[in-house]
C-alpha atoms as a PDB file:
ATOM      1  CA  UNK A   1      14.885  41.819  -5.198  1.00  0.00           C
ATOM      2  CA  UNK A   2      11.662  41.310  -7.123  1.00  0.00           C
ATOM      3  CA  UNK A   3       8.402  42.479  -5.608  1.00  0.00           C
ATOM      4  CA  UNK A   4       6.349  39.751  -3.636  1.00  0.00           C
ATOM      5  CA  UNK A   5       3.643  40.586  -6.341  1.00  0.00           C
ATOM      6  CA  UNK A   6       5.880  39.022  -8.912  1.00  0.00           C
ATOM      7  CA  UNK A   7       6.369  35.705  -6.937  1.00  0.00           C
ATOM      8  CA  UNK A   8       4.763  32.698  -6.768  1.00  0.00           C
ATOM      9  CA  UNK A   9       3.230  31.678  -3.740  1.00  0.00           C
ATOM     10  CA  UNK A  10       0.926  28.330  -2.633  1.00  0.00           C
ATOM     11  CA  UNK A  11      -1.684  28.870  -0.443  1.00  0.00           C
ATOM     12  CA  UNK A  12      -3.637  26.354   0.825  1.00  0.00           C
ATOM     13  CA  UNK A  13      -7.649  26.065   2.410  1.00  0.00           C
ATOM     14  CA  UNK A  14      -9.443  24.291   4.258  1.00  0.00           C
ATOM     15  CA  UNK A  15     -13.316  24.179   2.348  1.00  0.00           C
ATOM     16  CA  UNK A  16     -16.615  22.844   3.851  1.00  0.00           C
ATOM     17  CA  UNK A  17     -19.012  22.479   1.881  1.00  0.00           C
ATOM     18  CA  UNK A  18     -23.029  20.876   0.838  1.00  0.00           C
ATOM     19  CA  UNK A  19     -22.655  18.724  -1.656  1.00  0.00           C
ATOM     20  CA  UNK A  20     -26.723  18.883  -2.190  1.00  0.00           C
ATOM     21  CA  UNK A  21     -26.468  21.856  -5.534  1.00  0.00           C
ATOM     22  CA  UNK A  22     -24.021  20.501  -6.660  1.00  0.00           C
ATOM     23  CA  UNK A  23     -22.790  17.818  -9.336  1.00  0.00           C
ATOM     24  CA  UNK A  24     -19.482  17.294  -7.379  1.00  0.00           C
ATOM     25  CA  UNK A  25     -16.507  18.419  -6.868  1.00  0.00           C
ATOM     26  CA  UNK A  26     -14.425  18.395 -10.049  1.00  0.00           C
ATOM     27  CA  UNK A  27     -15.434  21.283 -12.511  1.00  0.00           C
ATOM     28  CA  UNK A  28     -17.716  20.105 -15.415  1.00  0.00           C
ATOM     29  CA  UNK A  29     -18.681  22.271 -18.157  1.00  0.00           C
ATOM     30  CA  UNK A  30     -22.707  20.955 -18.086  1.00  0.00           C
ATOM     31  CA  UNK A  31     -23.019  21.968 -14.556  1.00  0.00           C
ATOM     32  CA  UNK A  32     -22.695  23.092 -11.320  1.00  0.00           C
ATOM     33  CA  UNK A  33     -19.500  21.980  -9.407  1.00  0.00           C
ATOM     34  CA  UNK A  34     -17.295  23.257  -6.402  1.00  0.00           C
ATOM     35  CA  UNK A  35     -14.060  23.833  -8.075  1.00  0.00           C
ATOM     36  CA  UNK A  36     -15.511  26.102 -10.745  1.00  0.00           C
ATOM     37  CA  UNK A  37     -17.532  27.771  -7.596  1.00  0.00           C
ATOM     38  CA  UNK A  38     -14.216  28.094  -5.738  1.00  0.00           C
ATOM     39  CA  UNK A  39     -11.961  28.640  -8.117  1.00  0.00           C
ATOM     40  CA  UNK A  40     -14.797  31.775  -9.724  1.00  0.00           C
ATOM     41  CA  UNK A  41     -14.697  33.169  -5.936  1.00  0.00           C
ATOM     42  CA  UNK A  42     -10.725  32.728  -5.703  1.00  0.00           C
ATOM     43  CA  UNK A  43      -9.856  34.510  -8.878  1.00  0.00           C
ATOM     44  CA  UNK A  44     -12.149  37.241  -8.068  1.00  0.00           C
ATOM     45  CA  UNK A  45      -9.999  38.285  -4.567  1.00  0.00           C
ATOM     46  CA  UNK A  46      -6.890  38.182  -6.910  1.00  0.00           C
ATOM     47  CA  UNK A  47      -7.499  39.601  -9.536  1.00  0.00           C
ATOM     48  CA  UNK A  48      -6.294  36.761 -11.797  1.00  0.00           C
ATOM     49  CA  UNK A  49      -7.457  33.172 -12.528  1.00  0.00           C
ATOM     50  CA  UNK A  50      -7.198  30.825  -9.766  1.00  0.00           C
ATOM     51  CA  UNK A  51      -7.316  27.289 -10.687  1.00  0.00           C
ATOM     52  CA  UNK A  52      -7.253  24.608  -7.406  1.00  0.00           C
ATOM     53  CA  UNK A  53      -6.005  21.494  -6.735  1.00  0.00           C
ATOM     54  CA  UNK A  54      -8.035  19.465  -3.986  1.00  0.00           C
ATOM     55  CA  UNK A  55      -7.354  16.323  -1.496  1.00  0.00           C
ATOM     56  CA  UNK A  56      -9.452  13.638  -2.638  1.00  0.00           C
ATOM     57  CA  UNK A  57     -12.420  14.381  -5.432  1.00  0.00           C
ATOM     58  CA  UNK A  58     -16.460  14.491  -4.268  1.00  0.00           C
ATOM     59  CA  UNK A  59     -19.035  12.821  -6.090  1.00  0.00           C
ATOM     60  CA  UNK A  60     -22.813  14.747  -6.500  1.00  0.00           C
ATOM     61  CA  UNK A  61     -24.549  14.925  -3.651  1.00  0.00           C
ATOM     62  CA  UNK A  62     -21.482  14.261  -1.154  1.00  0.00           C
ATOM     63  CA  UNK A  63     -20.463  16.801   1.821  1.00  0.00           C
ATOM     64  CA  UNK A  64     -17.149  17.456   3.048  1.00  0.00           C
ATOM     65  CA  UNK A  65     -16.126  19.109   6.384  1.00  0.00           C
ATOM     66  CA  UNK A  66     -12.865  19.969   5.529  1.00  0.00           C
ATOM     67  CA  UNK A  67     -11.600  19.488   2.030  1.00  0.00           C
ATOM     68  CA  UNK A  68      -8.185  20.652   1.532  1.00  0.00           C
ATOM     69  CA  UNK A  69      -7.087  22.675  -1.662  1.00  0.00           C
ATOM     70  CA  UNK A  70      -3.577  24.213  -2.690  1.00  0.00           C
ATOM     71  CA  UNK A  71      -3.260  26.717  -5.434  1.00  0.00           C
ATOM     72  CA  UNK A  72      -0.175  29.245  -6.938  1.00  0.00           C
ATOM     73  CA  UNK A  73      -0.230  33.077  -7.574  1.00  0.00           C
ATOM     74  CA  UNK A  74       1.462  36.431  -7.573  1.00  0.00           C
ATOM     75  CA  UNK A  75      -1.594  38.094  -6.136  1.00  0.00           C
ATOM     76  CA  UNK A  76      -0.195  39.464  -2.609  1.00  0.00           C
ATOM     77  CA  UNK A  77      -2.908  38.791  -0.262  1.00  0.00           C
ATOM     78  CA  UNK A  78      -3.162  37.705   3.517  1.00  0.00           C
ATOM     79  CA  UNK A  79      -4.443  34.377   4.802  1.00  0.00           C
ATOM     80  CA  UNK A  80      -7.254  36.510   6.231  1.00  0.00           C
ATOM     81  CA  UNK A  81      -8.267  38.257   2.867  1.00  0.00           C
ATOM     82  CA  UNK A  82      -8.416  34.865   1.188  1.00  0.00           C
ATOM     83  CA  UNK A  83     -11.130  33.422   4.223  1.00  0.00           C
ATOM     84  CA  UNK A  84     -13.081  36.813   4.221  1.00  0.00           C
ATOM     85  CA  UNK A  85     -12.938  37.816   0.187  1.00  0.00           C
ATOM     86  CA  UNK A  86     -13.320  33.998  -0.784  1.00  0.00           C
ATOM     87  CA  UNK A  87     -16.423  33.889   1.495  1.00  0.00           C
ATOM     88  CA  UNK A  88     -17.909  37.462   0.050  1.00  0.00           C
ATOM     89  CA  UNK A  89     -17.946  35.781  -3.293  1.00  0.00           C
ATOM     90  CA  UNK A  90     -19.378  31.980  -2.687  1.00  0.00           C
ATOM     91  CA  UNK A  91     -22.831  30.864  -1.977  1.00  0.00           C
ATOM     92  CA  UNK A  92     -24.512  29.523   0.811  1.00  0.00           C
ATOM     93  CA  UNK A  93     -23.224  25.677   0.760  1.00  0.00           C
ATOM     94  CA  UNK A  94     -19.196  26.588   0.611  1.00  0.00           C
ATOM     95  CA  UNK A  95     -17.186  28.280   3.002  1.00  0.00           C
ATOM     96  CA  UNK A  96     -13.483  28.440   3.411  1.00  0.00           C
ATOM     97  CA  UNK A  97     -12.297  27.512   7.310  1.00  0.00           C
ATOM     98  CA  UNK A  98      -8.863  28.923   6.967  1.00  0.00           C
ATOM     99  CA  UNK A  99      -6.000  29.623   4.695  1.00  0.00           C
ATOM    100  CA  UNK A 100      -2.127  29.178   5.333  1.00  0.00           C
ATOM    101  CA  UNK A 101       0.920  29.735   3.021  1.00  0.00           C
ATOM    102  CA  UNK A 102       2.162  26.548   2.199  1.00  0.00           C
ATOM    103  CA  UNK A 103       5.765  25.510   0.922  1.00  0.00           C
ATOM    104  CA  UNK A 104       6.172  25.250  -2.931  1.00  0.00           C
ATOM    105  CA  UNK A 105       6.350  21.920  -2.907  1.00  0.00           C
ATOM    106  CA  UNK A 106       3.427  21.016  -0.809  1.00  0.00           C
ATOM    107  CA  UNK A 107       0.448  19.418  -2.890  1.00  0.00           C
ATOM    108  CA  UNK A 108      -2.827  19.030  -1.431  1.00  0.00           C
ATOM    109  CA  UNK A 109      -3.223  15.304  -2.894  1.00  0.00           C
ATOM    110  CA  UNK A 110       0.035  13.704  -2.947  1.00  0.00           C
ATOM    111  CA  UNK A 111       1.158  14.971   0.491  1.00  0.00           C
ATOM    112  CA  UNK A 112      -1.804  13.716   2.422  1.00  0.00           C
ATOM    113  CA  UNK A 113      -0.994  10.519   4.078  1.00  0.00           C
ATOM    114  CA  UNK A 114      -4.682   9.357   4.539  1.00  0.00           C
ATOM    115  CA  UNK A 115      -8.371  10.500   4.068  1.00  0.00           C
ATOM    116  CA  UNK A 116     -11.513  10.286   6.339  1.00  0.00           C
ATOM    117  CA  UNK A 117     -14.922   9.510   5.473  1.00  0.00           C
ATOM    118  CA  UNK A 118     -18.378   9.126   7.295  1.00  0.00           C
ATOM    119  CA  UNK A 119     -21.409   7.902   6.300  1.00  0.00           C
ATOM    120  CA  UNK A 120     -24.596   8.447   8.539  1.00  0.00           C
ATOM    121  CA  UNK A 121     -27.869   6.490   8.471  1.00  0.00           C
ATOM    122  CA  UNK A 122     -31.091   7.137   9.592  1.00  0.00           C
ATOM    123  CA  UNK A 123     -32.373   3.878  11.160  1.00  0.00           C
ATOM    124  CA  UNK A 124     -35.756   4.044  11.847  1.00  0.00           C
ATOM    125  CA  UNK A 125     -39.303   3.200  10.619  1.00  0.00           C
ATOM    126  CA  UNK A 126     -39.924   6.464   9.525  1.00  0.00           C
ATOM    127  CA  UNK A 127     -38.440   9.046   7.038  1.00  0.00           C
ATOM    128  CA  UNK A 128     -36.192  12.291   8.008  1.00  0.00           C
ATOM    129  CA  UNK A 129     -36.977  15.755   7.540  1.00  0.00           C
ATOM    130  CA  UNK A 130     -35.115  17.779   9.630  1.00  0.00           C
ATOM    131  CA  UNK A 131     -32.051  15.435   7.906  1.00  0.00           C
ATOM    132  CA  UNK A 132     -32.984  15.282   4.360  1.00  0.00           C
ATOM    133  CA  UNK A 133     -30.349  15.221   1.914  1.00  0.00           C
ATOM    134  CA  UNK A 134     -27.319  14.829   5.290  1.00  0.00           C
ATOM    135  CA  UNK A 135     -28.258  11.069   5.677  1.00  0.00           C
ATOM    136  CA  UNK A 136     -29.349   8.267   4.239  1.00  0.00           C
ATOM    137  CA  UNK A 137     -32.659   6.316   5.433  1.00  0.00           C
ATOM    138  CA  UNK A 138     -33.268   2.607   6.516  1.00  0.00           C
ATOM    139  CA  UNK A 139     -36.357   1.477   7.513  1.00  0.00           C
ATOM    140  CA  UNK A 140     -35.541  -2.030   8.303  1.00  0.00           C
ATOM    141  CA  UNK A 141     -33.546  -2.614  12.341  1.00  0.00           C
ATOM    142  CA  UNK A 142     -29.422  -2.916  11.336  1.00  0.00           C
ATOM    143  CA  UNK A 143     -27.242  -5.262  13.571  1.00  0.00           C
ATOM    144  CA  UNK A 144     -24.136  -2.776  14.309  1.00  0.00           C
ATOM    145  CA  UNK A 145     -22.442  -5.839  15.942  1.00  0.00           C
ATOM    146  CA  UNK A 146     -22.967  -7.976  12.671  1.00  0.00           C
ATOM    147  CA  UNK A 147     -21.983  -4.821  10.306  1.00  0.00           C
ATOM    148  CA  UNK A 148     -18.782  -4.174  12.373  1.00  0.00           C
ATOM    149  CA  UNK A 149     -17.675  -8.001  12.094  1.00  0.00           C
ATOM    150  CA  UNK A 150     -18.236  -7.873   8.539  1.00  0.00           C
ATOM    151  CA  UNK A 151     -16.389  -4.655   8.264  1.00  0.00           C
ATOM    152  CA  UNK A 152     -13.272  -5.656  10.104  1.00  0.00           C
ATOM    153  CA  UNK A 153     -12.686  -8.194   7.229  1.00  0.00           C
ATOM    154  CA  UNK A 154     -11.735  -5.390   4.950  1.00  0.00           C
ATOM    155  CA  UNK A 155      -8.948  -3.336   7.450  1.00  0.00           C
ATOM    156  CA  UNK A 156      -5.615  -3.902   5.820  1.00  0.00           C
ATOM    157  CA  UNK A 157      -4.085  -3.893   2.355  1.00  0.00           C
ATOM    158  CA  UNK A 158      -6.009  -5.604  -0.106  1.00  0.00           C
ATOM    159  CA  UNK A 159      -7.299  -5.141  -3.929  1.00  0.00           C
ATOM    160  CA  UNK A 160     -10.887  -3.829  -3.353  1.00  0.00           C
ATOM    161  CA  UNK A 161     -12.165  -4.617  -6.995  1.00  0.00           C
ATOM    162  CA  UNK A 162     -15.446  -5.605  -6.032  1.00  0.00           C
ATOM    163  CA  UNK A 163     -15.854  -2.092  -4.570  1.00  0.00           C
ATOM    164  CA  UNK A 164     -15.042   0.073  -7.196  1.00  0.00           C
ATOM    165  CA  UNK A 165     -16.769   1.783  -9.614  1.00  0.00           C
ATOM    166  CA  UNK A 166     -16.974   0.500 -13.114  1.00  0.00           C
ATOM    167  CA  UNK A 167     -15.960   3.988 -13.808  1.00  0.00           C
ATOM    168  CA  UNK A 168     -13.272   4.282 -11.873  1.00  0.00           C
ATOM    169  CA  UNK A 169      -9.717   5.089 -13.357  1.00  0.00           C
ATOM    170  CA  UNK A 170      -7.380   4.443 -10.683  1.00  0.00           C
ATOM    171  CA  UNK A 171      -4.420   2.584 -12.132  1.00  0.00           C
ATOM    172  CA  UNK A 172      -4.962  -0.300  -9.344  1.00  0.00           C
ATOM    173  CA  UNK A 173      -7.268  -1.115  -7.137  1.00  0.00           C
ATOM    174  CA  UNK A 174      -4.973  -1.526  -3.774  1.00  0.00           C
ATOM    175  CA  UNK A 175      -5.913   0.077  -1.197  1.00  0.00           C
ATOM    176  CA  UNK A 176      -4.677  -0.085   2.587  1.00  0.00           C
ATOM    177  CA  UNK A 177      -8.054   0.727   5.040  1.00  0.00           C
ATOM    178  CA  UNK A 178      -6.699   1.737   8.937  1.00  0.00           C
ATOM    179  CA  UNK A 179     -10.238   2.798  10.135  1.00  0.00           C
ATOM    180  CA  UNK A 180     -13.288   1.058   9.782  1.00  0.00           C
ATOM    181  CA  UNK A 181     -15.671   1.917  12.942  1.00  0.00           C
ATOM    182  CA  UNK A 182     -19.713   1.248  13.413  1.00  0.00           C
ATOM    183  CA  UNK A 183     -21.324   2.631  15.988  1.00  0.00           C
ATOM    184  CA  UNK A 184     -25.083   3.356  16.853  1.00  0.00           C
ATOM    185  CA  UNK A 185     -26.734   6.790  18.776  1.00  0.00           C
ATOM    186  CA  UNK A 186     -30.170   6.244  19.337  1.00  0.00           C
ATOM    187  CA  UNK A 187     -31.469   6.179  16.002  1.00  0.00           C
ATOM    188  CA  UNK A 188     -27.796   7.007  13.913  1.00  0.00           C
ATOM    189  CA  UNK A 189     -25.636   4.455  12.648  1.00  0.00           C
ATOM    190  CA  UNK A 190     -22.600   6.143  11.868  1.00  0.00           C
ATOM    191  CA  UNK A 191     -19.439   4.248   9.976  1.00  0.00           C
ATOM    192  CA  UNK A 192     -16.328   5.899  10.297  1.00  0.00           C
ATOM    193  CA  UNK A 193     -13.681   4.957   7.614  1.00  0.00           C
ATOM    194  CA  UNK A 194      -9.531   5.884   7.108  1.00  0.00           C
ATOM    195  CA  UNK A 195      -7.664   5.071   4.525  1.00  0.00           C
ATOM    196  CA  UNK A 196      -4.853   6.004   2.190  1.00  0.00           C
ATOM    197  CA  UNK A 197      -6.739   6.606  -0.691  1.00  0.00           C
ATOM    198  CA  UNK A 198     -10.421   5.515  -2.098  1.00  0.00           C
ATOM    199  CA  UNK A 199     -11.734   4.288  -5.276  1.00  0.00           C
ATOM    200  CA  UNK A 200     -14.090   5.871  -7.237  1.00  0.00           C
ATOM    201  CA  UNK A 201     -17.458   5.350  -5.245  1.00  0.00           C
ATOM    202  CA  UNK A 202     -15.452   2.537  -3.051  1.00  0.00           C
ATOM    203  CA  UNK A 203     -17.236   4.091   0.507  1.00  0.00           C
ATOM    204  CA  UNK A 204     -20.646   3.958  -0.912  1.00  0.00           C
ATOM    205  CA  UNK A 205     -19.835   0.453  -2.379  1.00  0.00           C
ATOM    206  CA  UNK A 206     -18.848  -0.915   0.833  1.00  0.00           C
ATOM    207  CA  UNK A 207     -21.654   0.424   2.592  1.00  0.00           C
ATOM    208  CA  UNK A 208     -24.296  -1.025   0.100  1.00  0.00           C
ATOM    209  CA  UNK A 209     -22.756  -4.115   0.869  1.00  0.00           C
ATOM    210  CA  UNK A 210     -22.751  -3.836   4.722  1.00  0.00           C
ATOM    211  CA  UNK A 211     -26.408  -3.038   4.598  1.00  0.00           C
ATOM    212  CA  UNK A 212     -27.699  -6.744   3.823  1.00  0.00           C
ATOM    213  CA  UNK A 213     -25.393  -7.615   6.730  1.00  0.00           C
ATOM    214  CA  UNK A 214     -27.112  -5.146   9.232  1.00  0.00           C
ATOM    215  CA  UNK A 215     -30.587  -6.267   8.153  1.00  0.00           C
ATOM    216  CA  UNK A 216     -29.398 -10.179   8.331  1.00  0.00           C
ATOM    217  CA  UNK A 217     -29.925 -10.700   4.815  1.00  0.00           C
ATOM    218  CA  UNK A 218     -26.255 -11.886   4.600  1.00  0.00           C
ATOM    219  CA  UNK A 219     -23.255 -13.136   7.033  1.00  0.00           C
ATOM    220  CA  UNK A 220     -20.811 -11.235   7.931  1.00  0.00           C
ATOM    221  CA  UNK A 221     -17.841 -13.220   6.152  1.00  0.00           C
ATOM    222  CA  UNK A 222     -20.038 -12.555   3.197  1.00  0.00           C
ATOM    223  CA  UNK A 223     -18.024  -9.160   2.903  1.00  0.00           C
ATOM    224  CA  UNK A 224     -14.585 -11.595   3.065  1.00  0.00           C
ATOM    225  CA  UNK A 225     -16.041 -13.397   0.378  1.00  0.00           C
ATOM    226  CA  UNK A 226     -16.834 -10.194  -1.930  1.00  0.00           C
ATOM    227  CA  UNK A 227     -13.082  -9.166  -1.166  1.00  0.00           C
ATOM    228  CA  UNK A 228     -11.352 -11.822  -2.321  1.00  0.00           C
ATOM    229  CA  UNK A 229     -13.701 -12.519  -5.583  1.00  0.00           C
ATOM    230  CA  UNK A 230     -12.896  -8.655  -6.673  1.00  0.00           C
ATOM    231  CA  UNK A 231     -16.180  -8.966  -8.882  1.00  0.00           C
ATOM    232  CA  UNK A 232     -17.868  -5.660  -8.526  1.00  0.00           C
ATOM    233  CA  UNK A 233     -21.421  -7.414  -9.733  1.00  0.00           C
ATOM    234  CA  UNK A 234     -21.571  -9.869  -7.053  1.00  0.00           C
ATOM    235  CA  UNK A 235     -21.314  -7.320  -4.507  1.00  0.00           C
ATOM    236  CA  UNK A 236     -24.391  -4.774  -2.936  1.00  0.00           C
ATOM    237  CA  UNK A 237     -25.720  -1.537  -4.905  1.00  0.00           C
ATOM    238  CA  UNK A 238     -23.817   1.602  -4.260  1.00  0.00           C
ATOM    239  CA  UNK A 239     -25.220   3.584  -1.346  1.00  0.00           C
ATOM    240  CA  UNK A 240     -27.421   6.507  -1.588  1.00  0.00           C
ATOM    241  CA  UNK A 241     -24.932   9.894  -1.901  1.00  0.00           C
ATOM    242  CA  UNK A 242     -26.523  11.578   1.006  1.00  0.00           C
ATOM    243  CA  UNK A 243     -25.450  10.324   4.207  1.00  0.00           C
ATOM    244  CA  UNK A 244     -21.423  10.694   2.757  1.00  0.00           C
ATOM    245  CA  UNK A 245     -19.196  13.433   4.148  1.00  0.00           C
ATOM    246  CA  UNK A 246     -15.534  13.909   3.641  1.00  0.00           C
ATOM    247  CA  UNK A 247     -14.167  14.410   6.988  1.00  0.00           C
ATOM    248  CA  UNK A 248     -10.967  15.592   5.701  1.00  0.00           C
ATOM    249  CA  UNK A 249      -7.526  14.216   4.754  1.00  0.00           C
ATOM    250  CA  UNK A 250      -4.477  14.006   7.380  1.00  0.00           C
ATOM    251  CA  UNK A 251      -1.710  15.338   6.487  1.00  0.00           C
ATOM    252  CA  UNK A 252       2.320  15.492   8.439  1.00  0.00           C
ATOM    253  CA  UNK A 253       2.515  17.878  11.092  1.00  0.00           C
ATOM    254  CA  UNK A 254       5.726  19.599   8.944  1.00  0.00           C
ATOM    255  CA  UNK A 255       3.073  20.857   6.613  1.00  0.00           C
ATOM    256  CA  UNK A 256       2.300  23.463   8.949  1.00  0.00           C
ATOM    257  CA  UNK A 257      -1.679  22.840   8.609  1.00  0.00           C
ATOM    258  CA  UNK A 258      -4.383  23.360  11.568  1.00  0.00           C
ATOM    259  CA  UNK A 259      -4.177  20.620  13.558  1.00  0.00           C
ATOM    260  CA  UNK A 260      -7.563  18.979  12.600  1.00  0.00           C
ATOM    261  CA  UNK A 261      -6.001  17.750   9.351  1.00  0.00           C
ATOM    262  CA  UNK A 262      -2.624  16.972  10.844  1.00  0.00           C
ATOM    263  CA  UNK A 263      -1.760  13.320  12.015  1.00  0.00           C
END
């Protein structure tokens, strides 16, 4: 039999990350980005280059809690020498969670069966400190209530063109949301979103367009109305980057993943 060394294995991670130093997620060769981070800090434990495949792609500035990333090699290493040799070699703002050895067929992306995102404002007359850069700031009193009515419009299956980003690639813009929660602590306004994919800058979109609903500025069926005209200029500005985190994708208990990114 050939030596484990010579066979290809998948691993996959679990990666948290600040998305503040860095211009996203997908490697760029004019700056900083996690991949290259990752995959730099990766290749170094095996001895080989290490190139990663991730869940659902960041944008500058945006967090995630648990992004997940498969990748293939002959280096024969345990789960626990990828988490503590990965995290030797990467700064500060990334740090792999855990590591498991995945089936060959198992792909970070395509086997996910939905992602998570939250966005977290600041809602109060004055700036944050102690929250710069993990939230975004409104000065002006939001109506949850209002925000969540509006929201609600947009749970299903639909074509979310006026949500997307001119910029955005994706071959259609169907999408099918199962989670769209508001809810207010004390001064945070946090909006919880599910679904089985996003557009390119679709969360941000959607919450630039919530906003003039929270400050009464707009009605909620005013977010129906943006829906079904899928013009992305009639819509709000995108949202400030900082108060987005990826929560994590979900993926079938049969992938053998920790449970916090199971369904």
């Amino acid at each position: 039999m050939p030596s484990r060394s010579l066979i290809d294995m998948r691993v996959a991670l679990g990666i948290e990350y600040d998305g503040s130093p860095f211009m996203g997620w997908q490697r760029l060769g004019h700056g900083p980005s996690v991949q290259a981070t990752l995959e730099a800090a990766l290749s170094r434990v095996a001895d080989d280059p290490i190139k990663v495949t991730c869940a659902g792609r960041t944008d500058s500035g945006v967090h995630a809690w648990c992004q997940v990333v498969h990748f293939d090699t002959r280096a024969p290493r345990s789960e626990r020498a990828w988490i503590l040799g990965g995290n030797s070699h990467l700064p500060r703002a990334i740090v792999i969670l855990w590591a498991r050895e995945v089936a060959g067929d198992f792909h970070a992306r395509f086997a996910a069966l939905s992602r998570r995102y939250r966005y977290r404002i600041i809602n109060r007359s004055v700036r944050t400190a102690y929250d710069a850069g993990k939230a975004t700031w409104e000065r002006r009193p939001l109506d949850v209530i209002a925000m969540q009515t509006a929201a609600n419009h947009l749970l299903g299956e639909h074509d979310f063109s006026a949500f997307r980003a001119a910029s955005c690639q994706a071959r259609t813009a169907h999408r099918r949301l199962d989670r769209f929660r508001i809810s207010r602590q004390m001064d945070n306004v946090l909006i919880e979103i599910e679904a089985n994919a996003f557009l390119h800058h679709m969360v941000r979109n959607m919450v630039g367009s919530l906003l003039p609903v929270g400050r009464d500025e707009c009605s909620p069926v005013w977010i129906a109305e943006l829906l079904a005209g899928r013009d992305r200029t009639q819509a709000g500005p995108t949202a400030p980057a900082d108060g987005l985190v990826f929560v994590g994708p979900r993926y079938p208990q049969s992938c053998g993943l920790p449970v916090e990114v199971s369904i």
